[in-house]
N, C-alpha and C. Protein backbone atom coordinates (compact mmCIF):
# COMPACT_ATOMS: atom_id res chain seq x y z
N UNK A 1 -5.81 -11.77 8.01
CA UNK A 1 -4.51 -12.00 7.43
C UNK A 1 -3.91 -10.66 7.03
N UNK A 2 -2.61 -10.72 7.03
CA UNK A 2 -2.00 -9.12 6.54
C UNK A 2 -0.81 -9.83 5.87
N UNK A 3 -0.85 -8.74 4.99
CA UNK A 3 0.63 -9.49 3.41
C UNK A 3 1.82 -7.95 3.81
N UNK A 4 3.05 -8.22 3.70
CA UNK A 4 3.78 -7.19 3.78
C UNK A 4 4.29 -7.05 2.79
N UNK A 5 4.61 -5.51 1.80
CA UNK A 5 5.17 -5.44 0.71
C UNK A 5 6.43 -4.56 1.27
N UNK A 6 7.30 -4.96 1.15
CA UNK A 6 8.47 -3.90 0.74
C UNK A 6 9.04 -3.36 -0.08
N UNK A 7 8.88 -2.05 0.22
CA UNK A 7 8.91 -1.37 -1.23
C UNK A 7 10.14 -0.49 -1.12
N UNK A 8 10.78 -0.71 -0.43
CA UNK A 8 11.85 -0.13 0.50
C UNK A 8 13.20 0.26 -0.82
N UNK A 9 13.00 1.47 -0.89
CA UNK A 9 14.52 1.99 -2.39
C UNK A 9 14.08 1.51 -4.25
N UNK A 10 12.15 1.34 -3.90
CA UNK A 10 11.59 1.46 -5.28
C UNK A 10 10.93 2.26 -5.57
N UNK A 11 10.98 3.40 -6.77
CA UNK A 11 10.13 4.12 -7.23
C UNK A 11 9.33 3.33 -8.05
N UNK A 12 8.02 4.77 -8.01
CA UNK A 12 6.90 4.34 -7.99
C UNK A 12 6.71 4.23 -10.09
N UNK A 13 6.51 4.11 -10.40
CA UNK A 13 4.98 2.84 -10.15
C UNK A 13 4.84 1.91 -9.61
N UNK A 14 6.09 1.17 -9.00
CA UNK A 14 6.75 -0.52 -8.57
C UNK A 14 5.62 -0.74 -7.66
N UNK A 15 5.65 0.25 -6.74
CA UNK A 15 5.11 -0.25 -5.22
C UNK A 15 3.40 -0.21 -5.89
N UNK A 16 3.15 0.67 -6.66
CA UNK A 16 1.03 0.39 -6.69
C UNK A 16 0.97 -0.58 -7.64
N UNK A 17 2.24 -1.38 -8.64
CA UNK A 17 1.54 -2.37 -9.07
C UNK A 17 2.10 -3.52 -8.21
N UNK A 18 2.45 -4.12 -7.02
CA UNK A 18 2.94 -4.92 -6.50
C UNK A 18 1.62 -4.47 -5.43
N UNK A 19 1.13 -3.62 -5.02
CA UNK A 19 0.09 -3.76 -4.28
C UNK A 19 -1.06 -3.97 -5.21
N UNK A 20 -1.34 -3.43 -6.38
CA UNK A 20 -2.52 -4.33 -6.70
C UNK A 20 -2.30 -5.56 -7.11
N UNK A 21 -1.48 -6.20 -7.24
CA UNK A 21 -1.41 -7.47 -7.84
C UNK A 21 -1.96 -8.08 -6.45
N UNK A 22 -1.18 -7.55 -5.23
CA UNK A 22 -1.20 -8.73 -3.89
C UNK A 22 -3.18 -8.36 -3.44
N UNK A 23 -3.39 -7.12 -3.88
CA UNK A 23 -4.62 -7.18 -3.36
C UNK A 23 -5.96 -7.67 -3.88
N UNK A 24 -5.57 -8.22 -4.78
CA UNK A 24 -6.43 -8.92 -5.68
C UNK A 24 -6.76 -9.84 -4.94
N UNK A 25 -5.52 -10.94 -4.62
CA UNK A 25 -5.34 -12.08 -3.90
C UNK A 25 -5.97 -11.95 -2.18
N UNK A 26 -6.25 -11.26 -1.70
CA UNK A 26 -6.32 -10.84 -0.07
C UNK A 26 -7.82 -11.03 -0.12
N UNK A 27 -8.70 -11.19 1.02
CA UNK A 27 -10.04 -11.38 1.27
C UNK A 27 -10.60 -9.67 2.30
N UNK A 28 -11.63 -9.61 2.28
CA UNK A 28 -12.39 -8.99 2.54
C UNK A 28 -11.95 -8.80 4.30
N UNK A 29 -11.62 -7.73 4.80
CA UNK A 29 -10.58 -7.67 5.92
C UNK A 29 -9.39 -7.98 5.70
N UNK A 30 -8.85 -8.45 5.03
CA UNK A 30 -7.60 -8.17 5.28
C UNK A 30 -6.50 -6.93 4.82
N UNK A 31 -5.48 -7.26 5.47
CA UNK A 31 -5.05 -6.21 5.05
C UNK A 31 -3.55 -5.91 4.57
N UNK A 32 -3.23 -5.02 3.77
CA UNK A 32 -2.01 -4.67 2.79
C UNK A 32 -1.09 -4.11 3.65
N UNK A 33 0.22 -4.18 3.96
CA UNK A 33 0.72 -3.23 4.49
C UNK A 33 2.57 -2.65 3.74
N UNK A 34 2.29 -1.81 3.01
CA UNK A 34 3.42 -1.24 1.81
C UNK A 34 4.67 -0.62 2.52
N UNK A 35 5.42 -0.88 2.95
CA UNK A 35 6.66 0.02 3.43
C UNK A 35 7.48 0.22 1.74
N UNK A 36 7.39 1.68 2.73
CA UNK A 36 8.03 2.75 1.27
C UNK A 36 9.28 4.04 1.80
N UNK A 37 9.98 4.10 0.87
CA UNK A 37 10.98 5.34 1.55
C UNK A 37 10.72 6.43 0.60
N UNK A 38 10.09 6.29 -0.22
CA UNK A 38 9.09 7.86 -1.06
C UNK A 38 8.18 8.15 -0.94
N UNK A 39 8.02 9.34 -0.32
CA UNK A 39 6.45 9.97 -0.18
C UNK A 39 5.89 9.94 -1.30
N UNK A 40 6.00 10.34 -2.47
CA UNK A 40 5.27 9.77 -3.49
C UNK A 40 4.39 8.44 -3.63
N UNK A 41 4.55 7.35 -3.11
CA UNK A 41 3.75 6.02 -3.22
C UNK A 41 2.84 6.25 -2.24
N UNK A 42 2.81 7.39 -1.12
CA UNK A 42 1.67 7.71 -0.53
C UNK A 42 -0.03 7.75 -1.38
N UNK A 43 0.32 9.05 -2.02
CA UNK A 43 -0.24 9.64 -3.06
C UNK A 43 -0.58 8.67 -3.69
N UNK A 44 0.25 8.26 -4.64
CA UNK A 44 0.11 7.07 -6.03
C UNK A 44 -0.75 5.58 -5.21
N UNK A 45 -1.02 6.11 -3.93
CA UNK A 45 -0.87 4.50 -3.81
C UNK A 45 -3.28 5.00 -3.46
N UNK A 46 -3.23 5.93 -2.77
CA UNK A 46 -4.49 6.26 -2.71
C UNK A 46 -4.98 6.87 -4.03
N UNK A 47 -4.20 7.43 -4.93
CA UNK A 47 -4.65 7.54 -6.41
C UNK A 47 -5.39 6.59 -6.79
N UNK A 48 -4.71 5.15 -7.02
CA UNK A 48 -4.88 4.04 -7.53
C UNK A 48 -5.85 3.07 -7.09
N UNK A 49 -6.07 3.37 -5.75
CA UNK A 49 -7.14 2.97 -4.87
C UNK A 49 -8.48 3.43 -4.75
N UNK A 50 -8.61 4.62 -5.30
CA UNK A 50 -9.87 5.77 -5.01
C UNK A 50 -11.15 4.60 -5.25
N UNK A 51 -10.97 3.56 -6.33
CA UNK A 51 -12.40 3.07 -6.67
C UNK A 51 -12.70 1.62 -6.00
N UNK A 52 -11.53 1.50 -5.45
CA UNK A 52 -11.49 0.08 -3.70
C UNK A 52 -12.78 0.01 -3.03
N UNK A 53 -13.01 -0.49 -2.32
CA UNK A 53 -13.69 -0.76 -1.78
C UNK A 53 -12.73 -0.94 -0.54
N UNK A 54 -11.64 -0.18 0.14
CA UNK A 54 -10.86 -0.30 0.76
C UNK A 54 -11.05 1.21 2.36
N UNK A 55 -10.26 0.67 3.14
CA UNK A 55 -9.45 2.15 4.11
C UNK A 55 -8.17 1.84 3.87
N UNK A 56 -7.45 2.89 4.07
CA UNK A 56 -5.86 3.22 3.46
C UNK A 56 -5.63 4.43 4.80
N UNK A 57 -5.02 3.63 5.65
CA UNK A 57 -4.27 4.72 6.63
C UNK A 57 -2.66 4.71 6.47
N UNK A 58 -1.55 5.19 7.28
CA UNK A 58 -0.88 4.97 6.71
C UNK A 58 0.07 6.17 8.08
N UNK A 59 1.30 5.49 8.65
CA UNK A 59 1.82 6.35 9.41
C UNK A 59 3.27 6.26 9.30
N UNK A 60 4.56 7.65 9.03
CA UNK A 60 5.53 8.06 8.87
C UNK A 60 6.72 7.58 10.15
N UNK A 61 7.99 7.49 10.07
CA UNK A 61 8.57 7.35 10.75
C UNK A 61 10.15 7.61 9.99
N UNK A 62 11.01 8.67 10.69
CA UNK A 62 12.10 8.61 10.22
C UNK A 62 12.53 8.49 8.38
N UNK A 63 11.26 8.92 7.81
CA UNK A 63 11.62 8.86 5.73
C UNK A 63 10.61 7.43 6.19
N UNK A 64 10.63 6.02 6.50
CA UNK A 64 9.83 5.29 6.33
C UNK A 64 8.42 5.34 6.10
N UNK A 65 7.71 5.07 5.57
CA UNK A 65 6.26 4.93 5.11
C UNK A 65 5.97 3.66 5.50
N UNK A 66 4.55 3.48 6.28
CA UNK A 66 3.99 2.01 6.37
C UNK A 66 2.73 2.89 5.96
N UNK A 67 1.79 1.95 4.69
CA UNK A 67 0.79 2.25 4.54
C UNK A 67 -0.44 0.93 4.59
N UNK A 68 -1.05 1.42 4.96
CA UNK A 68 -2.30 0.13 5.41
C UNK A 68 -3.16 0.29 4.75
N UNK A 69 -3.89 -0.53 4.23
CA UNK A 69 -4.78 -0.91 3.06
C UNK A 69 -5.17 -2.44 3.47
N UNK A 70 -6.58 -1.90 4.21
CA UNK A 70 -7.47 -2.87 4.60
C UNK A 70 -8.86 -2.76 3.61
N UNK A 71 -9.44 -4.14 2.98
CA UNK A 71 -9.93 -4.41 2.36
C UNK A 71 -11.22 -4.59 3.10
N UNK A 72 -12.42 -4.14 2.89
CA UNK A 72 -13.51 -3.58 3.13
C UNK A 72 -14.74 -4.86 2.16
């Protein structure tokens, strides 16, 4: 399963607590996927993650951010 957050014209903290809330809810493989237009929620978003049990890839396009956060 994969959940999409759009985070699209929110600064951060918005987008890492709307991803941990949804990742609470998600099972073991699945996966998060955050669209962001601040590089900052990059950062903040693997900050917040460091003690997951997760992978967090994550690829740029045009200012867009899609970051992936698959649950391990």
């Amino acid at each position: 399963m994969q959940k999409i957050i759009d985070c699209l014209g929110l600064m951060c903290p918005v987008p890492v607590v709307k991803a941990k809330i949804e990742y609470k809810k998600i099972s073991k493989n699945d996966l998060l996927i955050i669209i962001s237009d601040h590089s900052c929620t990059l950062k903040n978003l693997i900050d917040a993650f460091r003690k997951e049990k997760c992978n967090i890839e994550y690829e740029e396009e045009n200012g867009i951010w899609k970051i992936y956060i698959k649950k391990l």
